[in-house]
N, C-alpha and C. Protein backbone atom coordinates (compact mmCIF):
# COMPACT_ATOMS: atom_id res chain seq x y z
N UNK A 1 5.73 -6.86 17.54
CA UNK A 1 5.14 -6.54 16.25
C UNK A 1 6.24 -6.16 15.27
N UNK A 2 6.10 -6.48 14.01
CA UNK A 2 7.02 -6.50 13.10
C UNK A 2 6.26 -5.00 11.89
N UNK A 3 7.29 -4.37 11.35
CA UNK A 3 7.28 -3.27 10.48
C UNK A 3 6.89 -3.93 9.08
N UNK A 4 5.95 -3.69 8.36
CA UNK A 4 6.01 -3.74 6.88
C UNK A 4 5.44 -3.04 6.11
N UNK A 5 5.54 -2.70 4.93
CA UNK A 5 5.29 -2.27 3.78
C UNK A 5 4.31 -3.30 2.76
N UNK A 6 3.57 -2.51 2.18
CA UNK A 6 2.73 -2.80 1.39
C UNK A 6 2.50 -2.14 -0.22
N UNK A 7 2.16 -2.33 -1.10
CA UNK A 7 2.60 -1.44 -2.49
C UNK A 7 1.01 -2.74 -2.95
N UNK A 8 0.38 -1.71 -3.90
CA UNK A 8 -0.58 -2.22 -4.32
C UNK A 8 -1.19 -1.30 -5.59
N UNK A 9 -1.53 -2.00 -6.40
CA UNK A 9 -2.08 -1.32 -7.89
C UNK A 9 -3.27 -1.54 -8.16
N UNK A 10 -3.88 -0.62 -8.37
CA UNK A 10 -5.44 -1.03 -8.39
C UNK A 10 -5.86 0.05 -10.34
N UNK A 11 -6.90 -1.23 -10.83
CA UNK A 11 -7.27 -0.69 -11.79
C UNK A 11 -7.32 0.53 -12.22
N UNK A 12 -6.75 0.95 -13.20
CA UNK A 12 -6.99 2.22 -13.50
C UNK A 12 -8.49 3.09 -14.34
N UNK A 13 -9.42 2.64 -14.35
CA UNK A 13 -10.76 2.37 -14.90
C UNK A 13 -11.89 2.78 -13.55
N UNK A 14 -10.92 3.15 -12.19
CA UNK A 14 -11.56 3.44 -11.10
C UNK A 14 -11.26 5.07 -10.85
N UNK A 15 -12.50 5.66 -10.12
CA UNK A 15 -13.06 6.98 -10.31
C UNK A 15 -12.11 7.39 -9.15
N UNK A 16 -11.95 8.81 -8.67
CA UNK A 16 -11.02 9.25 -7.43
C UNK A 16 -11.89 8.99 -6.09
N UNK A 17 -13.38 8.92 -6.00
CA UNK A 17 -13.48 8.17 -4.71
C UNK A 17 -13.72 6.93 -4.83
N UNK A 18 -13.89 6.12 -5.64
CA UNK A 18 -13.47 4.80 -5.80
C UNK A 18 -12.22 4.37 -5.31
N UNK A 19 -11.16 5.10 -5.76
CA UNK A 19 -9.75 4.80 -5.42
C UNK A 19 -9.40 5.46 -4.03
N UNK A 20 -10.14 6.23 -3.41
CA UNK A 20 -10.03 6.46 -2.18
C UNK A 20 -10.62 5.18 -1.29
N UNK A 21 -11.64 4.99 -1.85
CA UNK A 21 -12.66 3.92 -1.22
C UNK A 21 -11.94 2.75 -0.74
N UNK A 22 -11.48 2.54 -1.42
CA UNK A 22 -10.55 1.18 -1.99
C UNK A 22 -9.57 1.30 -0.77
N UNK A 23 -8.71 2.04 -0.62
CA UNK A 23 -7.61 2.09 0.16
C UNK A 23 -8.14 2.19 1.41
N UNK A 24 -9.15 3.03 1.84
CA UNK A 24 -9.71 3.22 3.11
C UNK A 24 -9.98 1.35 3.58
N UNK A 25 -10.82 0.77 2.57
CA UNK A 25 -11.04 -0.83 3.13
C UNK A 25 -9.65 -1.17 3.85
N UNK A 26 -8.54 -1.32 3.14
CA UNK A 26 -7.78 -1.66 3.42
C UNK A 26 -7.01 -1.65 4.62
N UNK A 27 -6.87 -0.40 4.89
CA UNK A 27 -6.31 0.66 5.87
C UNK A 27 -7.41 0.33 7.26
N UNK A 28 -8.47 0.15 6.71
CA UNK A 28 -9.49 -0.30 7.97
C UNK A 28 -9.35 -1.69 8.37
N UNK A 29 -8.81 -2.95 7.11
CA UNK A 29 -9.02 -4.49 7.47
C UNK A 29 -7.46 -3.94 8.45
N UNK A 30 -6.25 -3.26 8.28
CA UNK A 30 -5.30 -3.16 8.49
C UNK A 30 -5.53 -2.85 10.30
N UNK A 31 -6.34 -1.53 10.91
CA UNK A 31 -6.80 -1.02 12.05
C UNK A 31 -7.48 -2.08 12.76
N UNK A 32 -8.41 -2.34 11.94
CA UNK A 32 -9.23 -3.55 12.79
C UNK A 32 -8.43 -4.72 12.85
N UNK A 33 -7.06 -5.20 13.02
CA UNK A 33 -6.32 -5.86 13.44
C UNK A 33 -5.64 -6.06 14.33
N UNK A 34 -5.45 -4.42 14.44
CA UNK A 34 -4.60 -4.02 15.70
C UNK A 34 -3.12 -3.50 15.06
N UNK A 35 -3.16 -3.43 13.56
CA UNK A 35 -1.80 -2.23 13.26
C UNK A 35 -1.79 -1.40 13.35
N UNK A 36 -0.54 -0.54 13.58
CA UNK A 36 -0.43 0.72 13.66
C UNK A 36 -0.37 1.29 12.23
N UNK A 37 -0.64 2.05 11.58
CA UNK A 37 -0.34 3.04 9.99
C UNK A 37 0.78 3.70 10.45
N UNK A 38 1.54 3.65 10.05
CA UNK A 38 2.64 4.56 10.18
C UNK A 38 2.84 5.63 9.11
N UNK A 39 2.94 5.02 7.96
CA UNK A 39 2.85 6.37 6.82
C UNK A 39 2.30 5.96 5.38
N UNK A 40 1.50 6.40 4.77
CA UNK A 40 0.48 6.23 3.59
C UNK A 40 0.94 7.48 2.36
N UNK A 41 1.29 6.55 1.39
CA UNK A 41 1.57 7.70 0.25
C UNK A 41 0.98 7.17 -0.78
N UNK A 42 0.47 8.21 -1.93
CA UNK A 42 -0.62 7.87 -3.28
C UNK A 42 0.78 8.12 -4.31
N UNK A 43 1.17 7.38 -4.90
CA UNK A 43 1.96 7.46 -6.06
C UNK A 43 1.19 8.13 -7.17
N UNK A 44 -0.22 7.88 -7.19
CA UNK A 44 -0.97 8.24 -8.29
C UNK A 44 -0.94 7.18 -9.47
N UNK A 45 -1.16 7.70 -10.55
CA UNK A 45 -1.79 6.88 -11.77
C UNK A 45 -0.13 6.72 -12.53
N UNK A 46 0.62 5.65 -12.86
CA UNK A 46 1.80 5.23 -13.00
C UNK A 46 1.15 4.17 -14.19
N UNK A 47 2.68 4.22 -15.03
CA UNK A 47 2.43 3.12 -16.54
C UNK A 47 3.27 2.16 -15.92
N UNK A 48 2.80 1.16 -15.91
CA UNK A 48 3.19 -0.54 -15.94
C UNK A 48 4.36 -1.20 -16.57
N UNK A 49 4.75 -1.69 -15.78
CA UNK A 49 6.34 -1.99 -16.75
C UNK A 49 5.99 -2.97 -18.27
N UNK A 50 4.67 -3.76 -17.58
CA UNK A 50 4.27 -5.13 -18.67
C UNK A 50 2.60 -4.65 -18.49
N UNK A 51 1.68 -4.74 -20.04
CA UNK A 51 0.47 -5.01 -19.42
C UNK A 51 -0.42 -5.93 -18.42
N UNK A 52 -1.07 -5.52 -17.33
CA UNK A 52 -1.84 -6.75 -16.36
C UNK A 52 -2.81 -6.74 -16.91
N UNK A 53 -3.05 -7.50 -17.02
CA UNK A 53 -5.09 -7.84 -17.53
C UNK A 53 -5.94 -7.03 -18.75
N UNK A 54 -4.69 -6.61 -19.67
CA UNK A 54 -5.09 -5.83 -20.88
C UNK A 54 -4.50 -4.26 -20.43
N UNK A 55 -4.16 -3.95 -19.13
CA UNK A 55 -4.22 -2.44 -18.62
C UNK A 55 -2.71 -2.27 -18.94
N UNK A 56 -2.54 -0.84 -19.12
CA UNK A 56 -1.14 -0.32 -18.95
C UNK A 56 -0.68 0.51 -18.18
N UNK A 57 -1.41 1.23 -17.47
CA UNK A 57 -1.50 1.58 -16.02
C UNK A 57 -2.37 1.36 -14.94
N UNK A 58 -1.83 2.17 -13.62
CA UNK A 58 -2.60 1.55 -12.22
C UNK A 58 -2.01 2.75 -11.49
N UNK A 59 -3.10 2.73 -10.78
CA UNK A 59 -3.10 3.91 -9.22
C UNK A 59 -2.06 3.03 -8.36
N UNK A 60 -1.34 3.52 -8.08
CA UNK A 60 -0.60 3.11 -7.05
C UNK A 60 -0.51 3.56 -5.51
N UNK A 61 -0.35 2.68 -4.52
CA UNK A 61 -0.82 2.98 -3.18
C UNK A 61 0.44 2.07 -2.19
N UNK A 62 0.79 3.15 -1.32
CA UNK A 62 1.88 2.64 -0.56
C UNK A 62 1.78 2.31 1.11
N UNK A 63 1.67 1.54 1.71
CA UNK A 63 0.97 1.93 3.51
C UNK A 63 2.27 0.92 4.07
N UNK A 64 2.49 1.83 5.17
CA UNK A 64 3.80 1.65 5.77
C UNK A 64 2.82 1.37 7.10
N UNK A 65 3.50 -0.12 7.60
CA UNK A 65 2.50 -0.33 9.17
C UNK A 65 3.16 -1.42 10.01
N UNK A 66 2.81 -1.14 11.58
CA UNK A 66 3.30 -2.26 12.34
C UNK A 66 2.44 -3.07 12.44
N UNK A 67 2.42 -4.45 12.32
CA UNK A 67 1.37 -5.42 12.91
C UNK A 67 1.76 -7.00 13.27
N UNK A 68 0.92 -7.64 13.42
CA UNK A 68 1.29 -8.95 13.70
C UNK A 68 1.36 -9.81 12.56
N UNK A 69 2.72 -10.88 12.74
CA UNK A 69 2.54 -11.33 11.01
C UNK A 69 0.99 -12.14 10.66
N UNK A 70 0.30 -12.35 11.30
CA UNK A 70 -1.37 -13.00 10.90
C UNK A 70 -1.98 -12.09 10.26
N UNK A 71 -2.29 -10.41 10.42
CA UNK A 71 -2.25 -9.89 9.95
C UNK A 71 -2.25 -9.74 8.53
N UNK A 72 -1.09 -10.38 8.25
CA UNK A 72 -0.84 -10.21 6.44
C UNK A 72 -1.78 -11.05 5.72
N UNK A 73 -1.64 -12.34 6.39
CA UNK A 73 -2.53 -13.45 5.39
C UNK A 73 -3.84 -12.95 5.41
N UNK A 74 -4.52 -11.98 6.42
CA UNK A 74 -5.79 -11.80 6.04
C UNK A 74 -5.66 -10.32 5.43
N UNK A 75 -4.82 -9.31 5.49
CA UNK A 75 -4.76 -8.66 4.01
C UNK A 75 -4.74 -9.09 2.81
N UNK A 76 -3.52 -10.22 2.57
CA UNK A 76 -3.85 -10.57 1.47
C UNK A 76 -4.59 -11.35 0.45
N UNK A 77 -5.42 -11.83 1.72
CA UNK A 77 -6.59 -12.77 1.02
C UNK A 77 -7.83 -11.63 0.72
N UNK A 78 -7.79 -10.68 1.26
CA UNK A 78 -8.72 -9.27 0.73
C UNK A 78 -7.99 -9.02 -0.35
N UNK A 79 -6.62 -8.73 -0.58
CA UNK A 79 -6.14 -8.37 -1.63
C UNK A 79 -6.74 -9.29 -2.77
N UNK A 80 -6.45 -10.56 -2.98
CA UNK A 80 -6.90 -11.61 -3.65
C UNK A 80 -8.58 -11.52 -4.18
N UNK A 81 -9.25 -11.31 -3.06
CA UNK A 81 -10.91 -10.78 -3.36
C UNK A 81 -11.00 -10.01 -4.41
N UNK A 82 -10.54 -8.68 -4.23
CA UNK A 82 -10.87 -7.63 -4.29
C UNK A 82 -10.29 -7.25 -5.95
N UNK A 83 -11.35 -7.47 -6.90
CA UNK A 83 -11.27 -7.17 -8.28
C UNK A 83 -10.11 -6.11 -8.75
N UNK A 84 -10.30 -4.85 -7.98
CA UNK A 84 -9.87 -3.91 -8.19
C UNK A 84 -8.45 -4.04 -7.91
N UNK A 85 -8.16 -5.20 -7.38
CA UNK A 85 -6.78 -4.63 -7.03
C UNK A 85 -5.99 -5.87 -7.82
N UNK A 86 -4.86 -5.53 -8.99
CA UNK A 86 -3.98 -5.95 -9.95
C UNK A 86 -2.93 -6.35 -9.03
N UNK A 87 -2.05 -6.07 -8.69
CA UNK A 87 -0.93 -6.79 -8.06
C UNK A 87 -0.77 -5.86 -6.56
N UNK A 88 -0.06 -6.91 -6.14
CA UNK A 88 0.33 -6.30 -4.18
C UNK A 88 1.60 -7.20 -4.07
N UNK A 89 2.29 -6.35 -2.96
CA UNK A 89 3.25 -6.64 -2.93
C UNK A 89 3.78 -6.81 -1.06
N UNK A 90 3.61 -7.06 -0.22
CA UNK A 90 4.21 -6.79 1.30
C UNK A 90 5.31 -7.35 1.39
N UNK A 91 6.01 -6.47 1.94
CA UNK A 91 7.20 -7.03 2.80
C UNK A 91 7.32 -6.93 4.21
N UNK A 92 8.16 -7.54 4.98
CA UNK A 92 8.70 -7.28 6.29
C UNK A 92 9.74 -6.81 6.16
N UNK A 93 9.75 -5.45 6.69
CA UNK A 93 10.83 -4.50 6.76
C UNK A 93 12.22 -4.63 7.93
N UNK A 94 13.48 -4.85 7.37
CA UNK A 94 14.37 -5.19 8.30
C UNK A 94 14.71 -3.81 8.44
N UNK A 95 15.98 -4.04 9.84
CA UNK A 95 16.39 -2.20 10.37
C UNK A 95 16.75 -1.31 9.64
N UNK A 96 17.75 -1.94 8.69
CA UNK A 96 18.41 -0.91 7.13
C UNK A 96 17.06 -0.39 6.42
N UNK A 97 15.80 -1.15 6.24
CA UNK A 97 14.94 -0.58 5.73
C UNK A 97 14.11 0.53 6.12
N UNK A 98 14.22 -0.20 7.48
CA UNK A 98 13.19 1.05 8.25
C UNK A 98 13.63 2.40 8.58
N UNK A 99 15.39 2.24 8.55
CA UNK A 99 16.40 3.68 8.89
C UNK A 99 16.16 4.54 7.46
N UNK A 100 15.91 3.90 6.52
CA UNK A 100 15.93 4.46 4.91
C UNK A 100 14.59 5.15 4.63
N UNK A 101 13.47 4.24 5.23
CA UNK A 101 11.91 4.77 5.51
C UNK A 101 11.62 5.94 6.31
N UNK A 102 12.52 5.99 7.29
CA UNK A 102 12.35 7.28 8.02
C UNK A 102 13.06 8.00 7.68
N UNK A 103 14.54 8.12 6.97
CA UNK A 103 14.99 9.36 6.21
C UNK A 103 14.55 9.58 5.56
N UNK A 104 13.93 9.19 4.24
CA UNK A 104 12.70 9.24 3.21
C UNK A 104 11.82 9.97 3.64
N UNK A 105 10.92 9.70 4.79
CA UNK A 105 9.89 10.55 5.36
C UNK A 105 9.99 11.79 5.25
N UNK A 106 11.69 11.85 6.64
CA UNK A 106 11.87 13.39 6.81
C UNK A 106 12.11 14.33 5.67
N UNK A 107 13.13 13.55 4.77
CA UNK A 107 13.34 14.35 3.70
C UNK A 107 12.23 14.93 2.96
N UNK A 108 11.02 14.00 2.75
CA UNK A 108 9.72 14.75 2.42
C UNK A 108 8.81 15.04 2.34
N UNK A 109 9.00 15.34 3.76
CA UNK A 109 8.39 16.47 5.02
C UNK A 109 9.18 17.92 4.62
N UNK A 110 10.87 17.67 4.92
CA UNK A 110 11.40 19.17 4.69
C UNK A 110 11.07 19.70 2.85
N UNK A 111 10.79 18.96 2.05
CA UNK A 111 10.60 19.36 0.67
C UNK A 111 9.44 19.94 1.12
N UNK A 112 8.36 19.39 1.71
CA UNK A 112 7.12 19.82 1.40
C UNK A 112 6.94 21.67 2.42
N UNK A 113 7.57 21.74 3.16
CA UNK A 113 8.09 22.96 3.97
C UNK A 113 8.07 23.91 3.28
């Protein structure tokens, strides 16, 4: 199984359990696959570098996970569905990335201490 990252923007016109809602689908098409979650962070409500679809901001949502690369194509064809969600982004995370992902973590873990 291969490590990746995911980054996704979802309308900003959506309520806080809406935008919970939203991510939970995800996080569930993600489980019901057979990935692991490794680590999930809410950036929150962020301004847009360019307007998407008239908007100038978006909730932003980050999910760090192991899975199989098949996996992705059927995330991102939910991504594609799914109105709410403005742009996505996955990658496959190589070792330099993943050593940087887990210092990142720890570091804030000890901030949050």
């Amino acid at each position: 199984m291969n490590q990746y990252e995911t980054v996704f923007i979802l309308t900003p016109v959506l309520s806080d359990d809406q935008m919970k809602e939203t991510v939970e689908k995800f996080k569930g098409i993600l489980t019901s696959e057979g990935a692991e979650i490794i680590n999930e962070e809410n950036w929150g409500l962020k301004k847009l570098a360019y307007p998407i679809e008239n908007k100038t901001t978006g909730f932003y949502q980050l999910i760090e996970f192991q899975a199989k690369p098949e996996t992705i194509a059927k995330l991102e064809v939910n991504y594609r569905r799914d109105e709410r969600v403005i742009r996505y982004l996955t990658i496959r995370m190589e070792k330099y990335a993943i050593e940087y992902a887990v210092k990142r973590r720890s570091l804030k873990s000890n901030k949050e201490v």
